[in-house]
C-alpha atoms as a PDB file:
ATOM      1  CA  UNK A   1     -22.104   3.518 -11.045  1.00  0.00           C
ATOM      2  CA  UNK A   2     -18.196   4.044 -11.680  1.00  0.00           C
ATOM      3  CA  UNK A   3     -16.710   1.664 -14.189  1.00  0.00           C
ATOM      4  CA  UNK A   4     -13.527  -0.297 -12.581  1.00  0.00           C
ATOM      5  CA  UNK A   5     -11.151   1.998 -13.179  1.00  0.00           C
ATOM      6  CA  UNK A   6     -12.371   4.822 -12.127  1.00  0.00           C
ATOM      7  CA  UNK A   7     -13.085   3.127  -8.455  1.00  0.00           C
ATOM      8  CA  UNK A   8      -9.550   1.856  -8.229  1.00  0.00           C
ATOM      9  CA  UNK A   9      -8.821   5.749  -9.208  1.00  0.00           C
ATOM     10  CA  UNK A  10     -10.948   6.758  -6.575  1.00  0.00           C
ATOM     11  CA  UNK A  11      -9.527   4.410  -3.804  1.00  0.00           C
ATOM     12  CA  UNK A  12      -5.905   5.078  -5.062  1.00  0.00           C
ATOM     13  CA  UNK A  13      -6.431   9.453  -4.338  1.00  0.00           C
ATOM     14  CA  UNK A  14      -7.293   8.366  -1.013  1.00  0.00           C
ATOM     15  CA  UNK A  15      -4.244   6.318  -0.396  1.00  0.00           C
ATOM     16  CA  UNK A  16      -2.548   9.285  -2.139  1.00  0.00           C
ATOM     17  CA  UNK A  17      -4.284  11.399   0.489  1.00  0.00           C
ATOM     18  CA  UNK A  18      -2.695   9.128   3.377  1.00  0.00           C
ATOM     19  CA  UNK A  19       0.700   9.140   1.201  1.00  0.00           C
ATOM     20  CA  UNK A  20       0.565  13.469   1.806  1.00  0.00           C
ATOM     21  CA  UNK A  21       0.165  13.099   5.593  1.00  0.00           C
ATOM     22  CA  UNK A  22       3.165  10.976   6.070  1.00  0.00           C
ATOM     23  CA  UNK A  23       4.992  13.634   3.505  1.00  0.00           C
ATOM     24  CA  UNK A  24       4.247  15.892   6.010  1.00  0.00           C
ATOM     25  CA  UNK A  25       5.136  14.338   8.875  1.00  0.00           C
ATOM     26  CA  UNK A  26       8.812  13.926   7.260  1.00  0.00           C
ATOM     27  CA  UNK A  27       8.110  10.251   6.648  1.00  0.00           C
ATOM     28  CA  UNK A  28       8.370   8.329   3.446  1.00  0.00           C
ATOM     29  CA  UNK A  29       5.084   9.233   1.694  1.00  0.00           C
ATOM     30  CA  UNK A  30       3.313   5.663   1.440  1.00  0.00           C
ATOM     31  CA  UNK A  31      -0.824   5.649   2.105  1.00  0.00           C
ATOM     32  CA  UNK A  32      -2.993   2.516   2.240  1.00  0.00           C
ATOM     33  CA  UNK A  33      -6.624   2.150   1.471  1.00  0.00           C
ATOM     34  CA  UNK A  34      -8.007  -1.273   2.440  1.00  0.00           C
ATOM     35  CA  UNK A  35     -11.627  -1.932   0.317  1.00  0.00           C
ATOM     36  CA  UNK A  36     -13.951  -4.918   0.931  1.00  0.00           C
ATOM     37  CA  UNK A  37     -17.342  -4.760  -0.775  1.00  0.00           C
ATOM     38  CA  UNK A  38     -16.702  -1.620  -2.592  1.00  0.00           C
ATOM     39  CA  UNK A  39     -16.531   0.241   0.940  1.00  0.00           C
ATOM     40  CA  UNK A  40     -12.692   1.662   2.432  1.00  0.00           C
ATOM     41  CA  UNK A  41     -12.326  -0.416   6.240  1.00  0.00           C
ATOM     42  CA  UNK A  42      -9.139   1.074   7.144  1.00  0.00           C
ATOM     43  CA  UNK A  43      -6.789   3.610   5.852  1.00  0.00           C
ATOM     44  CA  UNK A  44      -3.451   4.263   6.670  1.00  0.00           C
ATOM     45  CA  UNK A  45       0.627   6.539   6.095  1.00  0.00           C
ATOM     46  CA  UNK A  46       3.525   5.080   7.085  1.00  0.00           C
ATOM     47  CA  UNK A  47       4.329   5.992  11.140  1.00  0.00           C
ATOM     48  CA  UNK A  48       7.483   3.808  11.444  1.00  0.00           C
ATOM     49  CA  UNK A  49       9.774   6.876  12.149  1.00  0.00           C
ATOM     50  CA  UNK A  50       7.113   8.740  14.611  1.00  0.00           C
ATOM     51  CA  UNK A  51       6.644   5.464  16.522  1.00  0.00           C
ATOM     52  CA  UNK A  52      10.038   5.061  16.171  1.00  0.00           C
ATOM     53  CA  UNK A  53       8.718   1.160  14.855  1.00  0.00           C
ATOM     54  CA  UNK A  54      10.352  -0.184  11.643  1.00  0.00           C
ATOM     55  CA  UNK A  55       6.831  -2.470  11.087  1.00  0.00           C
ATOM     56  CA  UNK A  56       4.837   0.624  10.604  1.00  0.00           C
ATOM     57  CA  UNK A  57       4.579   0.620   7.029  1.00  0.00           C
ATOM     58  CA  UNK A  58       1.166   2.032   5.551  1.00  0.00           C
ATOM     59  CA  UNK A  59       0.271  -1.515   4.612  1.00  0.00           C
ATOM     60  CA  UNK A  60       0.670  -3.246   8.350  1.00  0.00           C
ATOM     61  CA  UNK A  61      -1.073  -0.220  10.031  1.00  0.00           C
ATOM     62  CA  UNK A  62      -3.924  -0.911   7.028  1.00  0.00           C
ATOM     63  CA  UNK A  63      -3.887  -4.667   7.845  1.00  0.00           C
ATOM     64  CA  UNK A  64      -4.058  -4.169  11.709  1.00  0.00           C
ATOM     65  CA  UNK A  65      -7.078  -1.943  11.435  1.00  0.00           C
ATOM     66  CA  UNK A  66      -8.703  -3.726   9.095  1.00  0.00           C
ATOM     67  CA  UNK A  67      -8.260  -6.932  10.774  1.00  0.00           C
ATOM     68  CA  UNK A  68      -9.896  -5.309  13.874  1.00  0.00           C
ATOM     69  CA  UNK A  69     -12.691  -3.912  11.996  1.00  0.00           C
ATOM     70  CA  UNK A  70     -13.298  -7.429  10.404  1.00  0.00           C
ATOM     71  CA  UNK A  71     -12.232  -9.077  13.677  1.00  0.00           C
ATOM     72  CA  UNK A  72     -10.435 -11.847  11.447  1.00  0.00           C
ATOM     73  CA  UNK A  73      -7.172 -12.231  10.588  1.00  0.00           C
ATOM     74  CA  UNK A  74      -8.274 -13.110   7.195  1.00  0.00           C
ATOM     75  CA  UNK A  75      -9.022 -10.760   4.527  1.00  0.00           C
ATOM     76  CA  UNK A  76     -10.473 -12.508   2.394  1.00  0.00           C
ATOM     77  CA  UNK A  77     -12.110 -10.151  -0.364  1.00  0.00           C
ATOM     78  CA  UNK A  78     -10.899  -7.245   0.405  1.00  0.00           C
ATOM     79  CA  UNK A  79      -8.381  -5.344  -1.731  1.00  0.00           C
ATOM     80  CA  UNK A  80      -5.009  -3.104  -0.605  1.00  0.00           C
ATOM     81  CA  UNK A  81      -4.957   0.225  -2.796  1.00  0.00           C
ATOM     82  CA  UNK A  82      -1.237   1.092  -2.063  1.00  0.00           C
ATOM     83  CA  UNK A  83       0.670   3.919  -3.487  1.00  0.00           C
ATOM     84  CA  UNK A  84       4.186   2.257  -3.721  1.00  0.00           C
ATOM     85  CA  UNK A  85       4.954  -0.969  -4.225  1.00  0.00           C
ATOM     86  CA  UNK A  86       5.245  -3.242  -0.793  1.00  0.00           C
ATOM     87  CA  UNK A  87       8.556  -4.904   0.334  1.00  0.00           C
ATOM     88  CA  UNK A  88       8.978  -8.310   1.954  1.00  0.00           C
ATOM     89  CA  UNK A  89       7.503  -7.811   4.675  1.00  0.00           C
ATOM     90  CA  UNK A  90       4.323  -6.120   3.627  1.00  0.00           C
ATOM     91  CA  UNK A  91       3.945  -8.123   0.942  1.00  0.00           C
ATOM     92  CA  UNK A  92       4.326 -11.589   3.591  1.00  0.00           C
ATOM     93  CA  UNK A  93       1.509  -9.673   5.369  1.00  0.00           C
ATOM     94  CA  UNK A  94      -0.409  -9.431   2.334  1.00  0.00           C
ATOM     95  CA  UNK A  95      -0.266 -13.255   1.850  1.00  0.00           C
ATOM     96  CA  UNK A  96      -0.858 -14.296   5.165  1.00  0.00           C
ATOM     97  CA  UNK A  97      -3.986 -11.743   5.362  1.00  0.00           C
ATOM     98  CA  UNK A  98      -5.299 -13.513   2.076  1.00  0.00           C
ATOM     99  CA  UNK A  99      -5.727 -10.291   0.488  1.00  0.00           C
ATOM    100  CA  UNK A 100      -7.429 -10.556  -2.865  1.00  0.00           C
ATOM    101  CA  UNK A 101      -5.957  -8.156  -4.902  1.00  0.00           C
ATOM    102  CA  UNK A 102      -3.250  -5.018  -4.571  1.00  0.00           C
ATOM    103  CA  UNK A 103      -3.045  -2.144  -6.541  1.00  0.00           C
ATOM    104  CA  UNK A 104       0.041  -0.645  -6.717  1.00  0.00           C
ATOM    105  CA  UNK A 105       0.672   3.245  -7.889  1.00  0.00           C
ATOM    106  CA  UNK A 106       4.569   3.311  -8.116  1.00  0.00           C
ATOM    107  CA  UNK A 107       7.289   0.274  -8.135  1.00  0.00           C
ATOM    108  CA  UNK A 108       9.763  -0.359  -5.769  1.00  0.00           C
ATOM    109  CA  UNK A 109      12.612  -0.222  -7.828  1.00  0.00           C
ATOM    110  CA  UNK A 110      15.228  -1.000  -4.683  1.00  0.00           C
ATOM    111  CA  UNK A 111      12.824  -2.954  -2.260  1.00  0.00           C
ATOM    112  CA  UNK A 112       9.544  -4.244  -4.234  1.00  0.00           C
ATOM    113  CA  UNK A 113       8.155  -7.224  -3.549  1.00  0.00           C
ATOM    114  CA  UNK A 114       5.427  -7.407  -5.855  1.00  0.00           C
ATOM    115  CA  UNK A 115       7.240  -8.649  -8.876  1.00  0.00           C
ATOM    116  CA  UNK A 116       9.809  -5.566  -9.225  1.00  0.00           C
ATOM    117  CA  UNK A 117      12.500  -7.417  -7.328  1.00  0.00           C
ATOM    118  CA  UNK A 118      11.301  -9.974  -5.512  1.00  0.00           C
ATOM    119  CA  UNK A 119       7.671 -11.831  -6.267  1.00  0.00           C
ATOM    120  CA  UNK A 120       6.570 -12.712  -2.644  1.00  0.00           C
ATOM    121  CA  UNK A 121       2.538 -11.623  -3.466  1.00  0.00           C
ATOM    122  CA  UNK A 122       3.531 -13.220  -6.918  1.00  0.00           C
ATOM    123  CA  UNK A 123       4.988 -16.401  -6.002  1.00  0.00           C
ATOM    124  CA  UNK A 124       3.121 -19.717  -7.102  1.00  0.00           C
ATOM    125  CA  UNK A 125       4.988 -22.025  -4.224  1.00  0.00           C
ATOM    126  CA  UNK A 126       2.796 -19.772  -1.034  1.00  0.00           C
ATOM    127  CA  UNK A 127      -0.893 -20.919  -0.171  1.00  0.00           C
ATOM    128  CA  UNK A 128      -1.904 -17.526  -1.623  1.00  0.00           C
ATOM    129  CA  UNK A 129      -1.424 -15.288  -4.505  1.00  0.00           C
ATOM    130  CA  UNK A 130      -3.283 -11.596  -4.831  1.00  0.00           C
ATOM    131  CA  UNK A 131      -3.830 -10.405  -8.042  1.00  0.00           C
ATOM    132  CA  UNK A 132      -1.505  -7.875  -8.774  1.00  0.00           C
ATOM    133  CA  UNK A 133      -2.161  -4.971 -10.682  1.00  0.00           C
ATOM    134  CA  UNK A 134       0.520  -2.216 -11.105  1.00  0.00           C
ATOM    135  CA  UNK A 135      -0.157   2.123 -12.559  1.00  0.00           C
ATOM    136  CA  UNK A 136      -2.765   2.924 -10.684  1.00  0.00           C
ATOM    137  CA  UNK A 137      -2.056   6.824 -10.614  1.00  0.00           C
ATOM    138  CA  UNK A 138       1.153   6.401 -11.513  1.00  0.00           C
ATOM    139  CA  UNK A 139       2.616   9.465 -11.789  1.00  0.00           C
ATOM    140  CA  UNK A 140       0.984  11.197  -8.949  1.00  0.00           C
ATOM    141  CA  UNK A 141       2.396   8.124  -6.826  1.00  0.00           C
ATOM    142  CA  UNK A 142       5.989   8.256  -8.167  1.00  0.00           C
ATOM    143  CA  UNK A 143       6.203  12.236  -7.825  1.00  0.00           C
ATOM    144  CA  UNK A 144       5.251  12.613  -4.352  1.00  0.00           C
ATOM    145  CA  UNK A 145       8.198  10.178  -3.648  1.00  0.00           C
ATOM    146  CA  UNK A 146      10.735  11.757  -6.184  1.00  0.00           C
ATOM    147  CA  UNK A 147       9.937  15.271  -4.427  1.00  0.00           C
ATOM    148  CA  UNK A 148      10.175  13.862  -0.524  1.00  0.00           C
ATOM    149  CA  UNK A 149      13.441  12.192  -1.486  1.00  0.00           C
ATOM    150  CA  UNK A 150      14.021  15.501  -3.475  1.00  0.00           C
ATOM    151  CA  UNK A 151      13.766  17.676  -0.772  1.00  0.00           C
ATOM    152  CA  UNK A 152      15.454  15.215   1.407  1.00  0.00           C
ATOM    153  CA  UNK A 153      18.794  15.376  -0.455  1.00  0.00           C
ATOM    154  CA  UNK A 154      18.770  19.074  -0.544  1.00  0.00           C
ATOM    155  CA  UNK A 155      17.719  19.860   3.275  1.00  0.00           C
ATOM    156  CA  UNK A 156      14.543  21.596   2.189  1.00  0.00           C
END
């Protein structure tokens, strides 16, 4: 059996997995893994410019599916392996699911709502509050932004 951090290691490369897809689809390179009982229900990339939707962050698409495969709009015990930090409105989401606990890879130094700039999953005053648990792969989270946005700048 994997000790706990390797399995939140484990989940994270898959939401770093998603995070690549959405690099190479030209969109911001966020992945989702959502985990209940030690087993991934939904995975998920960001699609909000190829569905030309602003709500399509990695985390909604993640919620949506996993709601469906629950067929509950709670998610209760289940965890969100995410490789940046959500905003506001992913992190709402988050609450409203009842999601356990997020693990974040990178911060969100402009838009985080996780405790980087705003503290909507950390906020004592909601009905809910996920444990929170930032550095999961780090540095393999931050660089895959720092080279889209990279690349972005210089028209690569």
């Amino acid at each position: 059996m994997k000790d706990s951090t390797e399995l939140k290691n484990s989940f994270m490369r898959i939401a770093l997995e998603e995070a690549w897809l959405a690099y190479g689809k030209g969109e911001i390179p966020v992945g989702a893994v959502l985990v209940k009982d030690m087993e991934i229900i939904a995975r998920a990339h960001n699609s909000n410019r190829e569905l030309c939707n602003p709500v399509k962050h990695a985390e909604i698409i993640c919620i949506e599916e996993a709601s469906r495969v629950l067929n509950s709009e709670r998610l209760s015990g289940c965890d969100l392996y995410v490789t940046k930090e959500p905003c506001a409105m992913c992190a709402g989401a988050i609450v409203h699911a009842r999601i356990k606990g997020v693990f974040i890879g990178a911060e969100d130094e402009k838009y985080g709502a996780c405790g980087t700039v705003l503290s909507v999953c950390g906020s004592s005053r909601l009905n809910h509050m996920p444990v929170i648990e930032f550095g999961i792969l780090r540095e393999e989270s931050s660089d895959i932004l720092k080279n889209f946005f990279k690349e972005l700048r210089e028209g690569t």
